[in-house]
C-alpha atoms as a PDB file:
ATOM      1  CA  UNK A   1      45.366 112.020 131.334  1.00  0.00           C
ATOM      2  CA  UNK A   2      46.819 114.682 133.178  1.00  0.00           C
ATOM      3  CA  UNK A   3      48.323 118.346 132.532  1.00  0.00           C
ATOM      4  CA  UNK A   4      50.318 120.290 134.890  1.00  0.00           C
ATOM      5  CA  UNK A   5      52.550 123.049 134.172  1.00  0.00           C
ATOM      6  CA  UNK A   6      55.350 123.890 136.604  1.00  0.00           C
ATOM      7  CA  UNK A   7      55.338 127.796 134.621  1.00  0.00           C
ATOM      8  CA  UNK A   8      51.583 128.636 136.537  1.00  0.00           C
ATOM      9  CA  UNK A   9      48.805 127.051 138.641  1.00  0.00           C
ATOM     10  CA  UNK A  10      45.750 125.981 137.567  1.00  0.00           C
ATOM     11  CA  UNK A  11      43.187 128.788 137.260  1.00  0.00           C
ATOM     12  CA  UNK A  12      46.121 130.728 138.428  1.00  0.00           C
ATOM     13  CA  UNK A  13      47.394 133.754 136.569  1.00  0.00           C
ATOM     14  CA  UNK A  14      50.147 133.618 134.459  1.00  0.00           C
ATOM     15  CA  UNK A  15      53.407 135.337 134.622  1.00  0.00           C
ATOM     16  CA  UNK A  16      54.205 137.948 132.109  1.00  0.00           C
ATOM     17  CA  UNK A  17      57.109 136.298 131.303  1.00  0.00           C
ATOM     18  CA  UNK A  18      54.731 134.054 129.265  1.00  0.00           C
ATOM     19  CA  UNK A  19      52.829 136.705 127.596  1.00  0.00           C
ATOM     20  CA  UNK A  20      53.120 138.399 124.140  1.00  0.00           C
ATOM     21  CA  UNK A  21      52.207 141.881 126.583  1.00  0.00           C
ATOM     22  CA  UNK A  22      53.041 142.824 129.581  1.00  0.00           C
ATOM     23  CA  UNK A  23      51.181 146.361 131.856  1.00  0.00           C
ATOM     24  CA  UNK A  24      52.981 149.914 131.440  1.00  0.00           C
ATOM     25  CA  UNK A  25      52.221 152.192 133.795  1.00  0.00           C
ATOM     26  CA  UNK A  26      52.505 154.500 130.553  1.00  0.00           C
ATOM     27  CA  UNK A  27      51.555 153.432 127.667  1.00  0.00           C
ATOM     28  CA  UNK A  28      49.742 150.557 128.894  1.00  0.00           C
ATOM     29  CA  UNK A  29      51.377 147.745 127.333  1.00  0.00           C
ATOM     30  CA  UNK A  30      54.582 146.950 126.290  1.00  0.00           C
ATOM     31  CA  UNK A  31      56.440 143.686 124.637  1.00  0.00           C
ATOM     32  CA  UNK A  32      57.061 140.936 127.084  1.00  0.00           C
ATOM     33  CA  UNK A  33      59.172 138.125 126.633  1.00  0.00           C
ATOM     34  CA  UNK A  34      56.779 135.761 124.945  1.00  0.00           C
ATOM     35  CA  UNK A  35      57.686 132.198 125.948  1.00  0.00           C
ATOM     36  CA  UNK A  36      55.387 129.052 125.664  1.00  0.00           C
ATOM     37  CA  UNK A  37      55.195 127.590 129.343  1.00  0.00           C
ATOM     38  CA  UNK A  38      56.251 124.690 130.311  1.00  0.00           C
ATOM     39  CA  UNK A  39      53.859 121.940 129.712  1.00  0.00           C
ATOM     40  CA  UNK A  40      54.373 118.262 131.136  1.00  0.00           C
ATOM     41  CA  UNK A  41      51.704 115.663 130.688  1.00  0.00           C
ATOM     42  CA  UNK A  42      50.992 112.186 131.407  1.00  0.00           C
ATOM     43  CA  UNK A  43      48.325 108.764 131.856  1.00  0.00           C
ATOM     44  CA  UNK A  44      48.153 108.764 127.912  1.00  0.00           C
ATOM     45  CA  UNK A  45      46.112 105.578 126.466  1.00  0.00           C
ATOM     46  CA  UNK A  46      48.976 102.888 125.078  1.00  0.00           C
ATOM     47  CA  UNK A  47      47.777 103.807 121.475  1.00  0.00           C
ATOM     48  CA  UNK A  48      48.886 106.639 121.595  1.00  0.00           C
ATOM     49  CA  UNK A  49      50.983 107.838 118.162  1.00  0.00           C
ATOM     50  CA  UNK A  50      50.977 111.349 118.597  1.00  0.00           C
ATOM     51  CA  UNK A  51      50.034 114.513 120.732  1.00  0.00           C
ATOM     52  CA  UNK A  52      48.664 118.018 120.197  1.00  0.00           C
ATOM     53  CA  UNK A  53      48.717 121.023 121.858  1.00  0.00           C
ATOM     54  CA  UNK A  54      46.034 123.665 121.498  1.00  0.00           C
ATOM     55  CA  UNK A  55      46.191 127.280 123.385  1.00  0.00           C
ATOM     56  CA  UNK A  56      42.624 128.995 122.789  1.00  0.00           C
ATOM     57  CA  UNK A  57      41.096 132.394 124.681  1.00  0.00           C
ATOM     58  CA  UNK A  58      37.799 131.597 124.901  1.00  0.00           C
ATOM     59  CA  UNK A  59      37.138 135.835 126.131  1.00  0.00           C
ATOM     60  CA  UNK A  60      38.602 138.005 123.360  1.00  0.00           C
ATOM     61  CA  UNK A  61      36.235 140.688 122.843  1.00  0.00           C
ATOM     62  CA  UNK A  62      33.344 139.950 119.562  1.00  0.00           C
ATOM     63  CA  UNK A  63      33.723 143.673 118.785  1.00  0.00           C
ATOM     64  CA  UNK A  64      36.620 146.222 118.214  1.00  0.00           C
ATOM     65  CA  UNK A  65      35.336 149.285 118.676  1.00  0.00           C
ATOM     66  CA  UNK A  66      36.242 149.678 122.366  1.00  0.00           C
ATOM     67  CA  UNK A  67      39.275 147.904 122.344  1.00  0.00           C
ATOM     68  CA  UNK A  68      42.445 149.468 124.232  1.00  0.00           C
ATOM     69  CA  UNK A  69      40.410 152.695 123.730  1.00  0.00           C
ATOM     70  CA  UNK A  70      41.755 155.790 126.151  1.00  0.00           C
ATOM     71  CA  UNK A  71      38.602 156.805 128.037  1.00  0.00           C
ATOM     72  CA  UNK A  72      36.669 153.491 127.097  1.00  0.00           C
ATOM     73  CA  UNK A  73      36.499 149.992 129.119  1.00  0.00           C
ATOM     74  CA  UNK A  74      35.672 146.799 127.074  1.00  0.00           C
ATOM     75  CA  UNK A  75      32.693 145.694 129.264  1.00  0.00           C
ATOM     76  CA  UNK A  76      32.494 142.223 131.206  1.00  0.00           C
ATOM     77  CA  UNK A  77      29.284 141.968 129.290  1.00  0.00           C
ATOM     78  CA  UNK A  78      30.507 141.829 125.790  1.00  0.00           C
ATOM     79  CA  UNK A  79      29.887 138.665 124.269  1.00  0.00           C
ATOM     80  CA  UNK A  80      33.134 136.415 123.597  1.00  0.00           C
ATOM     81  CA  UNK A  81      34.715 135.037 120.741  1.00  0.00           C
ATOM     82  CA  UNK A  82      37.838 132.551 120.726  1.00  0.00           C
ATOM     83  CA  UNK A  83      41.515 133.451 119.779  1.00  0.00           C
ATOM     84  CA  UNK A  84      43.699 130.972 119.301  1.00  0.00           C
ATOM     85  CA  UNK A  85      47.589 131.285 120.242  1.00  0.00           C
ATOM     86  CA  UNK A  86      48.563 128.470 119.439  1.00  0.00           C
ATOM     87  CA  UNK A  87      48.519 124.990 117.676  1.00  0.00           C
ATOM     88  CA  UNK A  88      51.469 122.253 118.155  1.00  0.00           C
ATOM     89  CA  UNK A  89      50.824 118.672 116.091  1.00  0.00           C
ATOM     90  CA  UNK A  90      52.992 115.830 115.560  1.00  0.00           C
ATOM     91  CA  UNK A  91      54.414 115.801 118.480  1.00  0.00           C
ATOM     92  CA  UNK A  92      56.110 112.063 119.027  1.00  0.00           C
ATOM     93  CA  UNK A  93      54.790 109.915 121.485  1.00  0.00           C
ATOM     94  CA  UNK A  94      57.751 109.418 123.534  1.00  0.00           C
ATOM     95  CA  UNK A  95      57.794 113.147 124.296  1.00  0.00           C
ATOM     96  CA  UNK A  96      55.583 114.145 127.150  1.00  0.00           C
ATOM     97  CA  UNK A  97      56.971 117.503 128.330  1.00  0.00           C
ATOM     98  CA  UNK A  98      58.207 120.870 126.687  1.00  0.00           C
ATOM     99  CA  UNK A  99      60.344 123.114 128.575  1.00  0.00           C
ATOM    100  CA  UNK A 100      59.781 126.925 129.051  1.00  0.00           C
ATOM    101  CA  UNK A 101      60.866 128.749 126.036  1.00  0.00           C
ATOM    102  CA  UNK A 102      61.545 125.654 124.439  1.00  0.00           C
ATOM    103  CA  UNK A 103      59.207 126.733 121.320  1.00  0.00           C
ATOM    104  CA  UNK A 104      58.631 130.580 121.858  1.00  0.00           C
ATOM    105  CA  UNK A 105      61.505 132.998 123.052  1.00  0.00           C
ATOM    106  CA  UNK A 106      60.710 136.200 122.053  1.00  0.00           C
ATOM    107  CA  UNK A 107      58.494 138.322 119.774  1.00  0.00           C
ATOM    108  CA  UNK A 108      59.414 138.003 115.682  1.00  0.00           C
ATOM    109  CA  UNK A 109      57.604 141.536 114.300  1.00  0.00           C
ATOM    110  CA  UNK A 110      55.715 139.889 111.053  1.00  0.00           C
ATOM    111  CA  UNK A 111      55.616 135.991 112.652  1.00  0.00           C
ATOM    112  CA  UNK A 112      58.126 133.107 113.426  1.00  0.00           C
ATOM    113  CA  UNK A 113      59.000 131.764 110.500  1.00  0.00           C
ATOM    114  CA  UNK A 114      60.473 128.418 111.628  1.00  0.00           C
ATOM    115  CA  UNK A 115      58.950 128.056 115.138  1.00  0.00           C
ATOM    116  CA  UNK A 116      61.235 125.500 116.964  1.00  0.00           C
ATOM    117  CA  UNK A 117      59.195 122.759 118.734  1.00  0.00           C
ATOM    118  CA  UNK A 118      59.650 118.597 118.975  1.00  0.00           C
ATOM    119  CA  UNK A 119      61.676 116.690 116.420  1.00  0.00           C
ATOM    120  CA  UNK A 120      58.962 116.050 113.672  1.00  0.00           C
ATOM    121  CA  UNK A 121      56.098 118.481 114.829  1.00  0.00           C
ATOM    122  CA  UNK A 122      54.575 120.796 113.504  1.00  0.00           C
ATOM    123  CA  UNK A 123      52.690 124.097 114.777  1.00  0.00           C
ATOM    124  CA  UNK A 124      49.742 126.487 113.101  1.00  0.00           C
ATOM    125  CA  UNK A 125      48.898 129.897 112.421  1.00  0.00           C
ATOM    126  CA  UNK A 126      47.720 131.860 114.716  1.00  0.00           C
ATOM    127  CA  UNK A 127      44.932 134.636 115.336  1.00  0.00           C
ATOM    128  CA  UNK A 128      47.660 137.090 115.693  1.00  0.00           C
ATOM    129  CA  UNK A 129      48.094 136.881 111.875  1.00  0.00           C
ATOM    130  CA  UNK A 130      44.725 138.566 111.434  1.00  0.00           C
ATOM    131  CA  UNK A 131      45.017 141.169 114.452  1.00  0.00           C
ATOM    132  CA  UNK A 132      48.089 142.455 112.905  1.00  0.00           C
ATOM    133  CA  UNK A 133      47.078 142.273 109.431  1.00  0.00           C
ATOM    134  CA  UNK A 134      46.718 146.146 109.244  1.00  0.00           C
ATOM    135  CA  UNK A 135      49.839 147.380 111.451  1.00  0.00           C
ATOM    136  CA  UNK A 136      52.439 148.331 109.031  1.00  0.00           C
ATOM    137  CA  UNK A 137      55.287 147.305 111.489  1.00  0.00           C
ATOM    138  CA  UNK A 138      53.659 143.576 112.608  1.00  0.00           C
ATOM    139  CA  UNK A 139      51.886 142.397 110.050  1.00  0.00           C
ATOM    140  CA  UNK A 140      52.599 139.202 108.783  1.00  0.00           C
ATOM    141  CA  UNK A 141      51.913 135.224 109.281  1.00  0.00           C
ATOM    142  CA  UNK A 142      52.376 134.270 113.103  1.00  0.00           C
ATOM    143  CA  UNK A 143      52.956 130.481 113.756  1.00  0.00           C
ATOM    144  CA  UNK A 144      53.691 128.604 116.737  1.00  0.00           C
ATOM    145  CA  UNK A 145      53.179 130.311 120.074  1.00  0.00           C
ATOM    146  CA  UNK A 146      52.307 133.998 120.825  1.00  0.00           C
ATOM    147  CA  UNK A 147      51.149 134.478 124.381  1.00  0.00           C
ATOM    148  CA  UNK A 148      48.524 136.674 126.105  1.00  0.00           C
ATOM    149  CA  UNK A 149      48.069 140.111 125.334  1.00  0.00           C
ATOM    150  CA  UNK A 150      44.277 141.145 126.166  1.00  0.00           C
ATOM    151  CA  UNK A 151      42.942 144.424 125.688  1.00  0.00           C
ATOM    152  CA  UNK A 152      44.526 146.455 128.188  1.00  0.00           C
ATOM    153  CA  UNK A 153      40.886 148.500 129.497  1.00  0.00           C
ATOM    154  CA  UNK A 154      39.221 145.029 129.520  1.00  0.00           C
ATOM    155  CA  UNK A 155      36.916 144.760 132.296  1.00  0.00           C
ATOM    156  CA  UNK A 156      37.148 140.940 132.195  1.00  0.00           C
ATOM    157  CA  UNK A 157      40.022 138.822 133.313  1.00  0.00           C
ATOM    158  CA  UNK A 158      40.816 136.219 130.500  1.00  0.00           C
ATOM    159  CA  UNK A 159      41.219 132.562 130.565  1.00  0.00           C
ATOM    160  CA  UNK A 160      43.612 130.599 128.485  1.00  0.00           C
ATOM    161  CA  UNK A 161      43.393 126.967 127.892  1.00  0.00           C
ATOM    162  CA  UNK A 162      46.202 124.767 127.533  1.00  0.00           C
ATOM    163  CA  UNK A 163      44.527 121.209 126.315  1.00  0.00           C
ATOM    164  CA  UNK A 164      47.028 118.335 125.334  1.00  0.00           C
ATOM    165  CA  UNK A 165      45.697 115.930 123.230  1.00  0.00           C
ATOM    166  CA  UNK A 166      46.305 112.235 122.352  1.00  0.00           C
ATOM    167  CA  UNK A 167      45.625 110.889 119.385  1.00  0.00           C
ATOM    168  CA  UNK A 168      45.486 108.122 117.452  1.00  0.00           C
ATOM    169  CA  UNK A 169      47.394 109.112 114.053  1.00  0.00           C
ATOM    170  CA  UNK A 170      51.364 110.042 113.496  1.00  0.00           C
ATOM    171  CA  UNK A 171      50.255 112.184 111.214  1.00  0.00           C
ATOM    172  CA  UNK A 172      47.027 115.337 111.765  1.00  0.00           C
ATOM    173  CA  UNK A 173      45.044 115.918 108.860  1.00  0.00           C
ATOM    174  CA  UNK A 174      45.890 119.318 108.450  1.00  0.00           C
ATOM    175  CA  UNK A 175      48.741 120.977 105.785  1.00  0.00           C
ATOM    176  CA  UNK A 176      51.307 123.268 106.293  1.00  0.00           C
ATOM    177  CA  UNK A 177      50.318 126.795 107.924  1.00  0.00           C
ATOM    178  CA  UNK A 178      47.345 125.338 109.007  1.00  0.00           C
ATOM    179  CA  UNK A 179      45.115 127.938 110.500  1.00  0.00           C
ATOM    180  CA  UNK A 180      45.160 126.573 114.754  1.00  0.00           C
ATOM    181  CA  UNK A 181      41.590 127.882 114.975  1.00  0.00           C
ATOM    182  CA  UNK A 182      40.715 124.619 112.726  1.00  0.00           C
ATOM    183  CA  UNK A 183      42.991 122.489 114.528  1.00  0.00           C
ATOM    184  CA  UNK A 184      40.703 120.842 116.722  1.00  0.00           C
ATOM    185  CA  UNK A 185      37.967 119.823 114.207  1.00  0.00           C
ATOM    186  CA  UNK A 186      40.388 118.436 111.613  1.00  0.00           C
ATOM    187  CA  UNK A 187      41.765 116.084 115.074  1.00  0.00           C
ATOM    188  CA  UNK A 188      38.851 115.086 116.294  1.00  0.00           C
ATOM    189  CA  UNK A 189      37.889 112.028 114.684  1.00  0.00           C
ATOM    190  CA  UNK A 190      41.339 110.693 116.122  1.00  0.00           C
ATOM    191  CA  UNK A 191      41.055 112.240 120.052  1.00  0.00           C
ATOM    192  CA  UNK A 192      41.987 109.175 122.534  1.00  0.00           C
ATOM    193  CA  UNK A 193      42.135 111.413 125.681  1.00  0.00           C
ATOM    194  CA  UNK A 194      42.533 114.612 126.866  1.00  0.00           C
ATOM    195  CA  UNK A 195      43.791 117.216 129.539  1.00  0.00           C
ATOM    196  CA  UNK A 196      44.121 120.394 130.246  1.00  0.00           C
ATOM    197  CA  UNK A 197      45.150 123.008 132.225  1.00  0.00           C
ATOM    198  CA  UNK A 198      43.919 126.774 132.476  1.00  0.00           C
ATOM    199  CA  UNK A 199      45.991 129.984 133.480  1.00  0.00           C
ATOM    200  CA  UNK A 200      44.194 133.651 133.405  1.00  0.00           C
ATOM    201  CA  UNK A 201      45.780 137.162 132.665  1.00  0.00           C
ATOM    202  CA  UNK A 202      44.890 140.925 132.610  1.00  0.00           C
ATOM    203  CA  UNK A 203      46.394 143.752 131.249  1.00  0.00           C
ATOM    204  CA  UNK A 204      43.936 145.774 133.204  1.00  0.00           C
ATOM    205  CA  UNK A 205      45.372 147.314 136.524  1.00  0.00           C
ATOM    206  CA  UNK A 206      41.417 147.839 137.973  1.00  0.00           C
ATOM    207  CA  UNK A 207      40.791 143.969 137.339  1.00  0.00           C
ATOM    208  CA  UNK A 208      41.556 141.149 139.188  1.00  0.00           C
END
């Protein structure tokens, strides 16, 4: 199979336009415009009866305690944990592109309640629902796609990984808000092929 996005390069950063944050000279960060990139795939195995989409940051920091800190930097050297932004199933197998914006336009404070997406699909929580969980003004259940938004004194650039999937059921095994961190082990068992692509971002002016 084969992934290519005509929103960013592989290993190429992405545009802001893409990303739940964008850099303030200011205050750091600010609200972007939060759409899903476009994603266009293709070479899928004839028994094929359905796709999915997972989004995962494989470099979000294990620990809190320096994060978007003034007069702290979250070191390179920090171990890593994943974050997942986002988890599409269902997804018919006569569709093998979604457009820019087509399922994410926009930040909902507290979660999209009814992301939009392909006829039929169906899309996850994701790890924004526990980040937020103690801000008085966002917290809620997020679902469908919310973009990049690193630390913002993050001394490592981070990757995100767009992987389309092919499977072999109509249907993934998972119920509704299904967390997208446990997306990928409740497919797996029905994975025919695979792609992906990978686009990086930084909130961090002193990083490249």
């Amino acid at each position: 199979m084969k992934l290519t996005s005509a929103s960013f390069l592989h290993d190429q950063p992405i545009p802001e336009q893409f990303a739940f944050g964008a850099p303030d000279p200011v205050l750091h960060v600010r609200l972007s415009s939060n759409h899903n990139p476009h994603l266009k795939w293709s070479g899928a195995p004839a028994e094929t009866r359905s796709y999915a989409i997972i989004c995962v940051d494989p470099d979000a920091p294990s620990k809190p305690d320096d994060v978007n800190q003034e007069g702290r930097v979250v070191p390179a050297s920090l171990p890593r944990v994943d974050f997942h932004h986002w988890a599409i199933v269902d997804i018919p197998p006569t569709v093998t592109e979604i457009g820019a914006g087509e399922c994410s336009n926009g930040i909902v404070a507290g979660g999209k309640k009814e992301p939009q997406g392909p006829a039929g699909s169906r899309q996850g929580v994701n790890d924004y629902t526990n980040w937020f969980a103690g801000d008085a003004d966002m917290a809620g259940v997020y679902r469908g796609y919310d973009g990049p938004c690193p630390p913002w004194n993050d001394m490592r650039v981070h990757r995100y990984h767009f992987t389309v999937y092919a499977l072999s059921c109509e249907r993934a095994p998972v119920e509704d808000d299904f967390a997208a961190a446990q997306t990928l082990e409740a497919i797996k068992p029905f994975i025919l092929d695979e792609a992906r692509i990978t686009g990086t971002y930084s909130l961090n002016p002193g990083v490249k």
